[in-house]
Protein backbone atom coordinates (compact mmCIF):
# COMPACT_ATOMS: atom_id res chain seq x y z
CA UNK A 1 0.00 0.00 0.00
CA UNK A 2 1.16 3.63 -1.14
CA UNK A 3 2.07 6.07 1.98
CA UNK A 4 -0.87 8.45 2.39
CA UNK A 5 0.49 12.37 2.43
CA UNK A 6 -1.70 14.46 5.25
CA UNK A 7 -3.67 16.76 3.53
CA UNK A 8 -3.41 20.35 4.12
CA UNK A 9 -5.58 22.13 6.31
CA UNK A 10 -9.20 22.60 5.34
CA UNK A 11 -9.04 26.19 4.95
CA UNK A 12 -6.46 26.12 1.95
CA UNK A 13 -8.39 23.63 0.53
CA UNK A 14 -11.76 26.05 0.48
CA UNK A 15 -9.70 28.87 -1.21
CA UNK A 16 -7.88 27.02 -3.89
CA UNK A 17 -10.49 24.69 -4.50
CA UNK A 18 -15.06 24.62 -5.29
CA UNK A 19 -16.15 20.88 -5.23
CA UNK A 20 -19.44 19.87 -5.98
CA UNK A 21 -20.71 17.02 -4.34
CA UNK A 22 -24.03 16.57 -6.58
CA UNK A 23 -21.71 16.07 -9.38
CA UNK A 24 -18.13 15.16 -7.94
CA UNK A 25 -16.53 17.82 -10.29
CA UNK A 26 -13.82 19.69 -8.19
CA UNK A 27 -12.80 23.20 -9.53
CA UNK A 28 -9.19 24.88 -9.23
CA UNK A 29 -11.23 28.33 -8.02
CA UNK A 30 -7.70 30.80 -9.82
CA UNK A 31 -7.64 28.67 -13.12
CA UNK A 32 -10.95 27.41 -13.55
CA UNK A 33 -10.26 24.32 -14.95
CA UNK A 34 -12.28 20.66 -13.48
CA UNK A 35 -9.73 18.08 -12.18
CA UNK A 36 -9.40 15.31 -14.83
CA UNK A 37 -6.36 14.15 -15.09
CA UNK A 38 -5.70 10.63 -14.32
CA UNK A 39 -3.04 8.90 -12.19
CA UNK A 40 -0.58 6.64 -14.25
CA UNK A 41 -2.67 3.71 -14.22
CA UNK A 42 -5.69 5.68 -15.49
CA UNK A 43 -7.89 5.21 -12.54
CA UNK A 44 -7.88 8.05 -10.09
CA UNK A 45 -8.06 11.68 -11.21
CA UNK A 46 -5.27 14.08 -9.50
CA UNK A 47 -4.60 17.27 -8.53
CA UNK A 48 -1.63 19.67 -8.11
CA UNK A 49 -2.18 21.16 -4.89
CA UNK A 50 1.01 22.80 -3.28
CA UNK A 51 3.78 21.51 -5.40
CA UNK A 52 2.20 18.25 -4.90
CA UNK A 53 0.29 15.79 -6.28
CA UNK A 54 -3.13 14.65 -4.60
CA UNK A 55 -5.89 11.47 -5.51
CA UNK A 56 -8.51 14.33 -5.90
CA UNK A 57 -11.41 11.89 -3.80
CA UNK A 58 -9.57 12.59 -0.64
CA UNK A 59 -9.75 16.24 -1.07
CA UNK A 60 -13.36 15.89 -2.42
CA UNK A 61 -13.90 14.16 0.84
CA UNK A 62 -12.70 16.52 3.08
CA UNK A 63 -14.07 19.92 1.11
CA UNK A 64 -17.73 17.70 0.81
CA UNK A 65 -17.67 16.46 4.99
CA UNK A 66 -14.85 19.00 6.74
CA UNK A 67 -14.09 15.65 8.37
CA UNK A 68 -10.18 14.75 7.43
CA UNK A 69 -9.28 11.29 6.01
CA UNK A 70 -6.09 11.10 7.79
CA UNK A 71 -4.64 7.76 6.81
CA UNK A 72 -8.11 6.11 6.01
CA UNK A 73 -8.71 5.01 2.12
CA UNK A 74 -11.22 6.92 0.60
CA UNK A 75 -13.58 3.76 -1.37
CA UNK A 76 -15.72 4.47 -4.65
CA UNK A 77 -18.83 2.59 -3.53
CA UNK A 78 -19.84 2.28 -7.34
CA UNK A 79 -15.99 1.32 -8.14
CA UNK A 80 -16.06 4.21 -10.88
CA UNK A 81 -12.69 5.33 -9.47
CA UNK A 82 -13.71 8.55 -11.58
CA UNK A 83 -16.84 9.30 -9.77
CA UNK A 84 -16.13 11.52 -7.03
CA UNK A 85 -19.74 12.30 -6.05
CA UNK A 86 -19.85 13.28 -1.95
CA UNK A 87 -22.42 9.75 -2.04
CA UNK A 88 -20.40 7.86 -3.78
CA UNK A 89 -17.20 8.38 -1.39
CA UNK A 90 -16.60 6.42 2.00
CA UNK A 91 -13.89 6.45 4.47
CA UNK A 92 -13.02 2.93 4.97
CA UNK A 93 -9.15 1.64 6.63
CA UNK A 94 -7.29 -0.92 4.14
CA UNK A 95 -8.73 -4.42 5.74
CA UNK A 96 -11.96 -2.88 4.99
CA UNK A 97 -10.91 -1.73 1.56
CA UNK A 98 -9.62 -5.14 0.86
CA UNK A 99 -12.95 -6.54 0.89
CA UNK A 100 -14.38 -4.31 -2.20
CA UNK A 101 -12.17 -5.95 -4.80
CA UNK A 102 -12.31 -7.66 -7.56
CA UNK A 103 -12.88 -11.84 -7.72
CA UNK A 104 -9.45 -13.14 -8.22
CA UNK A 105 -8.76 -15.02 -11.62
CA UNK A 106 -8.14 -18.46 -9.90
CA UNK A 107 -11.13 -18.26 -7.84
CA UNK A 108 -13.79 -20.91 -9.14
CA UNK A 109 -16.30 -20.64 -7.04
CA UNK A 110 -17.51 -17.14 -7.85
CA UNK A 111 -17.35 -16.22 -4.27
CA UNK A 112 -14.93 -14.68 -2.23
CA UNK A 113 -13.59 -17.15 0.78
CA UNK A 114 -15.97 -19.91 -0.84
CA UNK A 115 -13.67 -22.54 -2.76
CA UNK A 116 -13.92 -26.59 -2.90
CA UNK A 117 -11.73 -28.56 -0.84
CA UNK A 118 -10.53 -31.44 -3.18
CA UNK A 119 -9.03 -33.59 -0.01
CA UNK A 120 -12.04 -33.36 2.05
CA UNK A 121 -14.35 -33.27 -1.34
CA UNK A 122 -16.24 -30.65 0.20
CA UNK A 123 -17.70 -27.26 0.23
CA UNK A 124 -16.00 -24.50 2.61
CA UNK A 125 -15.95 -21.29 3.41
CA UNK A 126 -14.12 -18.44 5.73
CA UNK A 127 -13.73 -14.73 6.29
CA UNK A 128 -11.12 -12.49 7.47
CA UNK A 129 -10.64 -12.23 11.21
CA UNK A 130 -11.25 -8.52 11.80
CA UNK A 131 -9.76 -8.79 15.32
CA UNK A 132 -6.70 -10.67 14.75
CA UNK A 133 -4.88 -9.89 11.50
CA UNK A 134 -3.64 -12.69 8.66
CA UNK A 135 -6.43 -15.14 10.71
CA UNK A 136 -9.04 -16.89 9.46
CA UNK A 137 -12.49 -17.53 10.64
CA UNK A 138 -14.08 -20.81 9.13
CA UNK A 139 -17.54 -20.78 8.40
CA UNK A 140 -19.16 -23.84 6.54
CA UNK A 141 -17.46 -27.26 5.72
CA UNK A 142 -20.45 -29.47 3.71
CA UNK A 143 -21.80 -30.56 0.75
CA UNK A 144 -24.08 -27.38 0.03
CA UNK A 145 -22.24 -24.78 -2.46
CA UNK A 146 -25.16 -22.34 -1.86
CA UNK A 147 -24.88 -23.08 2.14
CA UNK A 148 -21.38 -22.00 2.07
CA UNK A 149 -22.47 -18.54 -0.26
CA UNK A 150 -24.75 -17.56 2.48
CA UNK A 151 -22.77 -19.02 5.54
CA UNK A 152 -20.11 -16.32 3.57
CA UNK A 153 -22.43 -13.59 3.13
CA UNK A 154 -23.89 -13.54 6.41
CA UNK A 155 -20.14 -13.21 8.22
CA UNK A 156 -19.63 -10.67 6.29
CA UNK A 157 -22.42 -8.47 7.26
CA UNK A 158 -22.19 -9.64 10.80
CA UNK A 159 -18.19 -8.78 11.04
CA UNK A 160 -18.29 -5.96 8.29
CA UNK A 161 -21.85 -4.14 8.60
CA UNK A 162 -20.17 -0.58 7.37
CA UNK A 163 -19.93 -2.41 3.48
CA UNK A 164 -23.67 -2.94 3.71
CA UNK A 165 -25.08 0.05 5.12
């Protein structure tokens, strides 16, 4: 994970900057021109704030709820990494982050933390320990694929209700 920069104080922010959070479109107020340039990958749109370069959500974030990020991830609910509308942004820390993404290519199941175990020819599934890192919590070991979908869904809104809210 990329070191997050502190962002500058809030005030600075309100004179250099007019964000809209109806439409996401944040405005340098002395140029007038709309942030759209995009990161190297082509995902996230920046800013040059500062002699620096900023992932224009965060600011969006803190100009749309005066609350500070600090070293949370800003998440695109919508995973439009473009969309920087005030509903579309959350403040989530990387564990929970790490739950919004995609379906890895190996998985065959379809399901995150659902797979088929070949040695005991059944169907299991786990979750993420949210209180002790790199741990698992098992969940469902039977013959039932769709059992183990919902023992999987269910953990996940009991130990991560903030993703369903």
């Amino acid at each position: 994970m990329t070191a997050i920069n502190p962002l500058p104080p809030l005030k600075d922010l309100e004179e250099h900057f007019r964000y809209n959070p109806y439409t996401g479109e944040l405005k340098n107020w002395y140029s007038g021109n709309i942030a759209k340039r995009l990161d190297s990958r082509g995902k996230y749109i920046q800013v040059d704030f500062q002699n620096k370069v900023w992932q224009a959500q965060r600011i969006c974030y803190y100009l749309g709820t005066k609350k500070n990020p600090g070293i949370s991830q800003i998440d695109h609910e919508d995973r439009v990494y473009t969309n920087n509308k005030l509903e579309n942004l959350r403040l989530l820390n990387n564990s929970r982050q790490q739950h919004n993404i995609d379906i890895k290519s190996n998985n065959k199941s379809g399901h995150t933390g659902v797979f088929w175990d070949k040695k005991g020819e059944k169907w299991r599934a786990y979750i993420g320990n949210p209180a002790i890192k790199g741990k698992k919590i098992w969940l469902y070991n039977g013959n039932s694929y769709d059992e183990a979908v919902k023992a999987r869904e269910d953990a996940e809104k009991k130990y991560y209700p903030e993703m369903y809210q």
